[in-house]
Protein backbone atom coordinates (compact mmCIF):
# COMPACT_ATOMS: atom_id res chain seq x y z
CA UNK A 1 -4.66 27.11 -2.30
CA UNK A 2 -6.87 24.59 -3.92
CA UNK A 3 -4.77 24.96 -7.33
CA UNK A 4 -1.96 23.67 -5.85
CA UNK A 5 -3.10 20.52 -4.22
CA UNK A 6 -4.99 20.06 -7.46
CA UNK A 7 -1.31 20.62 -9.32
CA UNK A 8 0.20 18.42 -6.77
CA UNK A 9 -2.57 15.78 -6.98
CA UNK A 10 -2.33 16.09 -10.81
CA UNK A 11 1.57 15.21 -10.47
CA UNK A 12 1.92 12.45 -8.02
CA UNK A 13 -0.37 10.35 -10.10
CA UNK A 14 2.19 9.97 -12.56
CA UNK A 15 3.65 7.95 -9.57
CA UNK A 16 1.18 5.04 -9.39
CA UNK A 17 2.01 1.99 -9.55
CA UNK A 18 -1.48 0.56 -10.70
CA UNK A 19 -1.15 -2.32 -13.21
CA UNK A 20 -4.07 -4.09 -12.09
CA UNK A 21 -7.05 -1.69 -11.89
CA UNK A 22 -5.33 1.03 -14.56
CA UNK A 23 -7.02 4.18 -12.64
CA UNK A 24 -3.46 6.40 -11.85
CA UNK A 25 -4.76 8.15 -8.53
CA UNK A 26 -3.25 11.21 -6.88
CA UNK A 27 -3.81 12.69 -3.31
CA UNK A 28 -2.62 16.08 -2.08
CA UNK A 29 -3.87 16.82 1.68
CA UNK A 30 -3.47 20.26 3.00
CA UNK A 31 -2.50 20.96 6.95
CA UNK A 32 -3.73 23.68 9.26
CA UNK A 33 0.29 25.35 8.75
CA UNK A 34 0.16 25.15 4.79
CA UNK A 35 2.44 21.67 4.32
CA UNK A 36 1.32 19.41 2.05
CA UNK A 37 1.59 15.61 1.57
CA UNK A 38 1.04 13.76 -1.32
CA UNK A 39 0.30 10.06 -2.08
CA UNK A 40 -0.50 7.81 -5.10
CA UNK A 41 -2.12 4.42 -5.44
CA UNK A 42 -0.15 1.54 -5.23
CA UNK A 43 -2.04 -2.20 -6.55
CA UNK A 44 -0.58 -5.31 -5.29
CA UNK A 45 -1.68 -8.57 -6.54
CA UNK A 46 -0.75 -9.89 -3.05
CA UNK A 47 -3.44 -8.82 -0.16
CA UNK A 48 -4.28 -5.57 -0.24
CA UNK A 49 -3.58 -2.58 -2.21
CA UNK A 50 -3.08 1.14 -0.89
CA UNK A 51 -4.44 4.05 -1.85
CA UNK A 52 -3.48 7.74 -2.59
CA UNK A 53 -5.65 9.32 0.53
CA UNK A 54 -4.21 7.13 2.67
CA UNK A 55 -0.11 6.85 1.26
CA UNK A 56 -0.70 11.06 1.93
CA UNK A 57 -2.41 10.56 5.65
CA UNK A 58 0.65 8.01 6.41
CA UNK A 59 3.41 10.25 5.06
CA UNK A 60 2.10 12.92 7.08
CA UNK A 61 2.11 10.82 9.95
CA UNK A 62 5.16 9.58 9.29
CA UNK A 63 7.22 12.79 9.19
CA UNK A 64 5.32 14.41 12.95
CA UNK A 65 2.35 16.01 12.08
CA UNK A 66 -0.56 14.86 14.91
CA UNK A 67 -2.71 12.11 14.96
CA UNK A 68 -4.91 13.38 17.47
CA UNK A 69 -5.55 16.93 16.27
CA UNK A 70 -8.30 16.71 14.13
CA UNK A 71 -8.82 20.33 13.33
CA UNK A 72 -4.71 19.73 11.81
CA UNK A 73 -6.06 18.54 8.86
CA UNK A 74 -8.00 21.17 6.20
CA UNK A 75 -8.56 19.41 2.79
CA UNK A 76 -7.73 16.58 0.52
CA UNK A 77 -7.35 16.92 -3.12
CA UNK A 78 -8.11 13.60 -4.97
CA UNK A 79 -7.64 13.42 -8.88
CA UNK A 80 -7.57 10.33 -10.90
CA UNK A 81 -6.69 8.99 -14.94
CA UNK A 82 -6.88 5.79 -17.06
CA UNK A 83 -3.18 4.88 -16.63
CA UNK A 84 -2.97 5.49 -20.81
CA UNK A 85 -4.52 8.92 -20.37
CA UNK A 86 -3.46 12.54 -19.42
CA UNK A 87 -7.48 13.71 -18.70
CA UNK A 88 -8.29 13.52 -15.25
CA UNK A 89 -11.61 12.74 -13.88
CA UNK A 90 -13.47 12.90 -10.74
CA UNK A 91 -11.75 10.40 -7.70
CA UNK A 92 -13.89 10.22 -4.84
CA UNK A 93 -12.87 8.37 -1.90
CA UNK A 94 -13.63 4.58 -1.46
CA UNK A 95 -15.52 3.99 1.92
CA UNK A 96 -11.96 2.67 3.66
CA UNK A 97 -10.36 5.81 3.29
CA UNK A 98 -13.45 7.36 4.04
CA UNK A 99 -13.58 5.68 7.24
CA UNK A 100 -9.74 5.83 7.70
CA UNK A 101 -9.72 9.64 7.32
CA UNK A 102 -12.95 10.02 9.63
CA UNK A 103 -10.39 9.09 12.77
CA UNK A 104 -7.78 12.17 12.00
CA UNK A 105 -10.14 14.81 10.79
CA UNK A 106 -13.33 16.74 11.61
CA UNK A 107 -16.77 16.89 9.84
CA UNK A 108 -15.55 20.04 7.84
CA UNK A 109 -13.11 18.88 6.45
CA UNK A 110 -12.63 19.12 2.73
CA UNK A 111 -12.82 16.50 -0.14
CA UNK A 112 -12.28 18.00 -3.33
CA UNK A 113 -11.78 16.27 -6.46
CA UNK A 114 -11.58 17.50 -10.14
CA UNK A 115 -14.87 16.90 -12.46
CA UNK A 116 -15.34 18.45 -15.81
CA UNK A 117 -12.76 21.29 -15.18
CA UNK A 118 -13.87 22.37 -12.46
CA UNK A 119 -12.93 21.42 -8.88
CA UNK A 120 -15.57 20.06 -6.70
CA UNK A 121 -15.86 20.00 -2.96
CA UNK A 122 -17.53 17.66 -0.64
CA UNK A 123 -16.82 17.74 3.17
CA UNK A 124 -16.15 14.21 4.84
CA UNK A 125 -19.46 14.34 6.91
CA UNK A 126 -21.30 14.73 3.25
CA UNK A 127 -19.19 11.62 1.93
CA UNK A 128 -19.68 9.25 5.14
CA UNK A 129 -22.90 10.78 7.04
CA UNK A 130 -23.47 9.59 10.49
CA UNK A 131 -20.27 8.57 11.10
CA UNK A 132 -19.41 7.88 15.27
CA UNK A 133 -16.13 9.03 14.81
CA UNK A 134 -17.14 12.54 13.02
């Protein structure tokens, strides 16, 4: 299951709008049934951009799947490129999304990103430890 968030990650950061910061990311997060949702960064020069983890928690939200059912959510697949480039590197989440995604899930679940070929896995309580909402 991990390939395909990673090919789904992979894809959706074609999709990024990010003329600013020039790091393409893509987000594939995984539910308890199998669905997956995707997201991509979007810069804005205005206040505040978005990014990938979060565009995928949203659409999720957005289309019925719980906000209050944390053991809904299984993993998130988070892959990033130089806009110019096709090689992806490792994307770990910034501490916003960190915190964001600390509301909807549980301490096991999944952060895996894509490092030297390999896919690596973190779980959120390793990425944002001692977290009150955890």
């Amino acid at each position: 299951m991990y390939e395909e968030l990673l090919k789904k990650a992979k894809q959706v950061s074609y999709y990024s709008h990010s003329p600013y910061n020039k790091f393409c990311v893509g987000a594939a997060l995984l539910t308890r049934s199998g669905k997956i949702y995707t997201g991509c960064n979007i810069d804005n020069h205005g206040i505040s951009s978005i990014c990938g983890e979060r565009v995928a928690f949203t659409k999720a939200f957005s289309e019925g799947e719980p906000t209050k059912d944390k053991e809904n959510y299984v993993a998130i697949m988070v892959v990033g490129r130089k806009e110019s480039s096709d090689k992806f590197e490792a994307a770990i989440p910034c501490g916003y999304c960190r915190q964001f995604m600390s509301e909807f899930v549980n301490k096991n679940f999944k952060v895996l990103t894509y490092e030297e070929g390999r896919i690596v896995e973190y779980t959120l309580e390793d990425l944002l430890p001692n977290s009150f909402d955890l």
